[in-house]
N, C-alpha and C. Protein backbone atom coordinates (compact mmCIF):
# COMPACT_ATOMS: atom_id res chain seq x y z
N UNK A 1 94.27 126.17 67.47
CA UNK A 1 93.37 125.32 68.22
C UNK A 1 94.16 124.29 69.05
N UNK A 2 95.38 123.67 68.57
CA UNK A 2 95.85 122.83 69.18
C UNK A 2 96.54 123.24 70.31
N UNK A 3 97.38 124.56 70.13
CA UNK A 3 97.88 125.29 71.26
C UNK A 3 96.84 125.55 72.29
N UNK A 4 95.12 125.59 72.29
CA UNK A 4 94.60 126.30 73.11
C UNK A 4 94.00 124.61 73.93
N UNK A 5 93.47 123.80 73.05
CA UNK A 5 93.82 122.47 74.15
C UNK A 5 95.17 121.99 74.48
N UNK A 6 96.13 122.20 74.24
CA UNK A 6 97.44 121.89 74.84
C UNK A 6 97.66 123.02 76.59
N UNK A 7 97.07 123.91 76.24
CA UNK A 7 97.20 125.07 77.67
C UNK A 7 95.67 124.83 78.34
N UNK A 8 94.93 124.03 78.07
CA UNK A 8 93.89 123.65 78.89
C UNK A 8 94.08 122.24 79.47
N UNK A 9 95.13 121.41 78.46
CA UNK A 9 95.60 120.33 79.51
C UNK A 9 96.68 120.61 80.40
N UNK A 10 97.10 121.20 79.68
CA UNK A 10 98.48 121.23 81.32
C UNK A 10 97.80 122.07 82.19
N UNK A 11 96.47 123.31 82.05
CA UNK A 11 96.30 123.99 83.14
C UNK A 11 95.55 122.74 83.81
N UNK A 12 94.92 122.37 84.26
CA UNK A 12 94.31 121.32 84.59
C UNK A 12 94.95 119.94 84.91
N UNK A 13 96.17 120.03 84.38
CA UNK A 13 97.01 119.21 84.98
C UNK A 13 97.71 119.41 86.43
N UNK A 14 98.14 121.24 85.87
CA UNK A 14 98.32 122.26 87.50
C UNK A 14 97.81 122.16 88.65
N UNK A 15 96.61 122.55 88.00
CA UNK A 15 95.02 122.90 88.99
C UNK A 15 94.85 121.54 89.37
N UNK A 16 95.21 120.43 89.63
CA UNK A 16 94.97 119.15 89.54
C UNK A 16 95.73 118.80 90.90
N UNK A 17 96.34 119.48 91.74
CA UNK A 17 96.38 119.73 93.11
C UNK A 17 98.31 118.65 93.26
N UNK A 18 98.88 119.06 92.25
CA UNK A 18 100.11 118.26 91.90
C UNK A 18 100.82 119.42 92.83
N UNK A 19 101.49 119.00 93.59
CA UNK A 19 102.66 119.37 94.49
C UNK A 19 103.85 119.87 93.51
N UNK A 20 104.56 121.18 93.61
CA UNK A 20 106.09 121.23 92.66
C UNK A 20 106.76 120.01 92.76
N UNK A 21 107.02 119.79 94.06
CA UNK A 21 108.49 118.92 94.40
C UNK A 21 108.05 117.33 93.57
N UNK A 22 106.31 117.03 93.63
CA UNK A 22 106.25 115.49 93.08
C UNK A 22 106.13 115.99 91.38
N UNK A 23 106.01 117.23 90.97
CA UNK A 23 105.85 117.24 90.03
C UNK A 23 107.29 116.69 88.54
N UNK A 24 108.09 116.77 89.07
CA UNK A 24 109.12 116.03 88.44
C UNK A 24 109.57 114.75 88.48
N UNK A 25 108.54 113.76 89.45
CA UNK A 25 109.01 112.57 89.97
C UNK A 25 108.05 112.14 89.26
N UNK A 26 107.60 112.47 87.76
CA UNK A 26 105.91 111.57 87.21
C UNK A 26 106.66 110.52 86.36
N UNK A 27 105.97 109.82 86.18
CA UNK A 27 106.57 109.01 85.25
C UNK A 27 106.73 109.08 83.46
N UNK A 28 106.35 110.43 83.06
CA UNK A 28 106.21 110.88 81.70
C UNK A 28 106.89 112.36 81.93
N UNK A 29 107.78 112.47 80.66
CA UNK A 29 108.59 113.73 81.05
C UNK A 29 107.72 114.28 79.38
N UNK A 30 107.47 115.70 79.12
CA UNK A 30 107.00 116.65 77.65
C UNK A 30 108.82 117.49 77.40
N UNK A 31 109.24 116.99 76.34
CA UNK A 31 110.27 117.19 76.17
C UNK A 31 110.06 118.16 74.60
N UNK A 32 110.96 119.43 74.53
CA UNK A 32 110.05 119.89 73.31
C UNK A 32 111.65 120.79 72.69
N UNK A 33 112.38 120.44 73.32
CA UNK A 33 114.12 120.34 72.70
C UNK A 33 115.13 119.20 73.16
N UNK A 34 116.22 119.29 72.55
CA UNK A 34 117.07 118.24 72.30
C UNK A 34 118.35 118.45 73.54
N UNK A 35 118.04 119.33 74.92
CA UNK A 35 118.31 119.13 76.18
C UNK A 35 117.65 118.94 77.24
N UNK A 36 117.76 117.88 77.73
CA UNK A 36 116.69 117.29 79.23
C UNK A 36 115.79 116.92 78.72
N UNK A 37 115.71 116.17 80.09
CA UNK A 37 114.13 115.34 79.45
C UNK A 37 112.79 116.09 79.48
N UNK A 38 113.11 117.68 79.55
CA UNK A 38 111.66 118.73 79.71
C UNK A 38 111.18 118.72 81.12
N UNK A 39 109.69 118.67 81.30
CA UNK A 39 108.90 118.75 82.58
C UNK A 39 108.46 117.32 82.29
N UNK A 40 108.53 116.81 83.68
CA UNK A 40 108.32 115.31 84.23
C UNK A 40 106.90 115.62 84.90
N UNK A 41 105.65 116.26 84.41
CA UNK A 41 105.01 116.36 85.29
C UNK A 41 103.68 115.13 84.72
N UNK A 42 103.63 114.05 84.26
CA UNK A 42 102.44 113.93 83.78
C UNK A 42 102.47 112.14 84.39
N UNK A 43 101.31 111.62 84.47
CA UNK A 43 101.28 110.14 85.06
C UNK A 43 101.37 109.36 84.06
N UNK A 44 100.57 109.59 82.91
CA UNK A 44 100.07 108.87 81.33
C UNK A 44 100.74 109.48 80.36
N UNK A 45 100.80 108.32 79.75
CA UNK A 45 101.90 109.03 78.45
C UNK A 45 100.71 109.54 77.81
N UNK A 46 99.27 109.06 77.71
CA UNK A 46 98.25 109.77 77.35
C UNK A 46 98.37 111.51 77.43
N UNK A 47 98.47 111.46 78.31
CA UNK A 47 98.65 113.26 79.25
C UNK A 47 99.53 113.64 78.61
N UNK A 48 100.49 112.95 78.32
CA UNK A 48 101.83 113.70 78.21
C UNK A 48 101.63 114.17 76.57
N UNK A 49 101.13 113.40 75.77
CA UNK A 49 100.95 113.29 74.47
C UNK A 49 99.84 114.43 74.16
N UNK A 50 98.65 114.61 75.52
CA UNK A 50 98.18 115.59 75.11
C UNK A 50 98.07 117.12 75.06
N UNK A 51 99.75 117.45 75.62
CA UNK A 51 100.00 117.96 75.94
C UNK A 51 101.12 118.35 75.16
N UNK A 52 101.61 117.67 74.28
CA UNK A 52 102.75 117.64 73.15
C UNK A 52 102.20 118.22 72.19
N UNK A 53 100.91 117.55 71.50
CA UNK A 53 100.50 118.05 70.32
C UNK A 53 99.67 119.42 70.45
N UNK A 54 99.72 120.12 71.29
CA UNK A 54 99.48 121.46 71.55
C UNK A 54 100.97 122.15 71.77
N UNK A 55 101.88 121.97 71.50
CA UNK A 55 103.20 122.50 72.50
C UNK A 55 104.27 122.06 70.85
N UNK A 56 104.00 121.14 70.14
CA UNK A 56 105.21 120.58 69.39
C UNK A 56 106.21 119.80 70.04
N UNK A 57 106.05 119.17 70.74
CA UNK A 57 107.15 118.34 71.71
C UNK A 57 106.70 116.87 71.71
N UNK A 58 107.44 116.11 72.45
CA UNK A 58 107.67 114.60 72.16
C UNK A 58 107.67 114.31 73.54
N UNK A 59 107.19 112.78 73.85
CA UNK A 59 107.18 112.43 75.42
C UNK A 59 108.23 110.99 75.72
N UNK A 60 108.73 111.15 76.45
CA UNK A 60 110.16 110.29 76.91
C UNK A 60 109.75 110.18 78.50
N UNK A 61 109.72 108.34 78.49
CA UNK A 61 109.88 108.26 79.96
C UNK A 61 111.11 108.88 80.83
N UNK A 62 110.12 109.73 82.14
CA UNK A 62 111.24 110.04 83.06
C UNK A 62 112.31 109.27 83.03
N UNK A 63 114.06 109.64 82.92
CA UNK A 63 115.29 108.91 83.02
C UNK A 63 115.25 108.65 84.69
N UNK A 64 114.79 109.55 85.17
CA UNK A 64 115.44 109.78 86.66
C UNK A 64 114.35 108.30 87.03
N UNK A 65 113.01 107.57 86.97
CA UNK A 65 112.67 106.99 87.70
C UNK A 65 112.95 106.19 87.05
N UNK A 66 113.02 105.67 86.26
CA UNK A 66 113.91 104.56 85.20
C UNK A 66 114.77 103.74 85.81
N UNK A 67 115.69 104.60 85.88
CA UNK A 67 117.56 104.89 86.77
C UNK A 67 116.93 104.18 88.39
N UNK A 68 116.22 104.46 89.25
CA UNK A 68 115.80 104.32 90.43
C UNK A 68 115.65 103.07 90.92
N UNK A 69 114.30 102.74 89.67
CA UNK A 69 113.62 101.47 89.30
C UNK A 69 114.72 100.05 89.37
N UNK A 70 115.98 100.66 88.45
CA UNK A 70 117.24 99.60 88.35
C UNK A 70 117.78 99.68 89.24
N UNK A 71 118.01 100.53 90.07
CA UNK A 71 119.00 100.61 91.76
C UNK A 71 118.13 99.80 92.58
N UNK A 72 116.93 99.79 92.36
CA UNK A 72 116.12 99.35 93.24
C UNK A 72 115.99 97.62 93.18
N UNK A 73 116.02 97.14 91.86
CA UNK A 73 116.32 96.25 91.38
C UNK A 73 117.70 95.33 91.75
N UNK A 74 118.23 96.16 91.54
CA UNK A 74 119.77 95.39 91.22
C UNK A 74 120.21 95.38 93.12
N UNK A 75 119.47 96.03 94.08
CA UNK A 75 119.29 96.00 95.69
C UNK A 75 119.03 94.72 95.88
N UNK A 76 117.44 94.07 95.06
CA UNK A 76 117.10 92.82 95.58
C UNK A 76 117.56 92.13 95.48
N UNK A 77 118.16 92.51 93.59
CA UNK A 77 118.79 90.92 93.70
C UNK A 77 120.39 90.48 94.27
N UNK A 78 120.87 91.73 94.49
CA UNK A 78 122.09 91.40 95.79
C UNK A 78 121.45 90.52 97.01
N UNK A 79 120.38 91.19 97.42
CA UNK A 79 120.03 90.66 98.98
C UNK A 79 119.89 88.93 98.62
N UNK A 80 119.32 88.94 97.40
CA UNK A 80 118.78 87.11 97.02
C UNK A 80 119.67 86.26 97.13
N UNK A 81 120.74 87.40 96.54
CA UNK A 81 122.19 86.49 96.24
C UNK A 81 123.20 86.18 97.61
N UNK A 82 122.75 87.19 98.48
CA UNK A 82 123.25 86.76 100.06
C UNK A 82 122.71 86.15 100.75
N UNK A 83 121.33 86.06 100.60
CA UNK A 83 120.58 84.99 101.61
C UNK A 83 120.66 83.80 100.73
N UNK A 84 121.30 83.48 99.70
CA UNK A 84 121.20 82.36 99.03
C UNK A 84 122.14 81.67 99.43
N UNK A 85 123.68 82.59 99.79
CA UNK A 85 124.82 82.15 99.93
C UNK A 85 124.72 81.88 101.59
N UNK A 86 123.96 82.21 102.39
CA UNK A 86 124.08 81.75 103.88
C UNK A 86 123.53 80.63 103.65
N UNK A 87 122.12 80.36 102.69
CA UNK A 87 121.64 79.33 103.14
C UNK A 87 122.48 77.99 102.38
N UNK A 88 123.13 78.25 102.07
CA UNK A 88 124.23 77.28 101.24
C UNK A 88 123.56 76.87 100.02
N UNK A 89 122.74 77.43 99.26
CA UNK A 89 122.26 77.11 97.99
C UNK A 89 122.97 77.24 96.68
């Protein structure tokens, strides 16, 4: 039973009009061995979870947008730190 709602959420996750290429950029990866973070396809760790306990697998935030999130981060606060230093602060 759990396998047959676990393949009715991810079909419907499919059918759910998700693009391949964004499908690895979700923010919940279904990881169901101890290489990679699995398929990144889900928005909610909800989703992702319901989709585990049909499958036997575990859910781990995407590394890759994680990783991004901090580049993206550690961008601003360079820029803060240069407009701080022109303005003589």
């Amino acid at each position: 039973m759990r396998v047959l709602i676990g393949l009715v959420v991810l079909t419907a996750t499919l059918a759910s009009g998700i693009q391949a290429a964004s499908a690895q950029n979700r923010p919940w990866c279904l990881r169901t061995g101890f290489s990679g973070p699995g398929w990144c396809g889900f928005d909610s760790f909800q989703q992702c979870m319901a989709s585990a306990s049909g499958q036997g697998g575990s859910c781990i935030e995407n590394n890759m947008l994680v990783w991004q999130r901090q580049q993206e981060q550690q961008k601003r606060n360079a820029g803060r730190q240069q407009r701080q230093q022109y303005d003589g602060r």
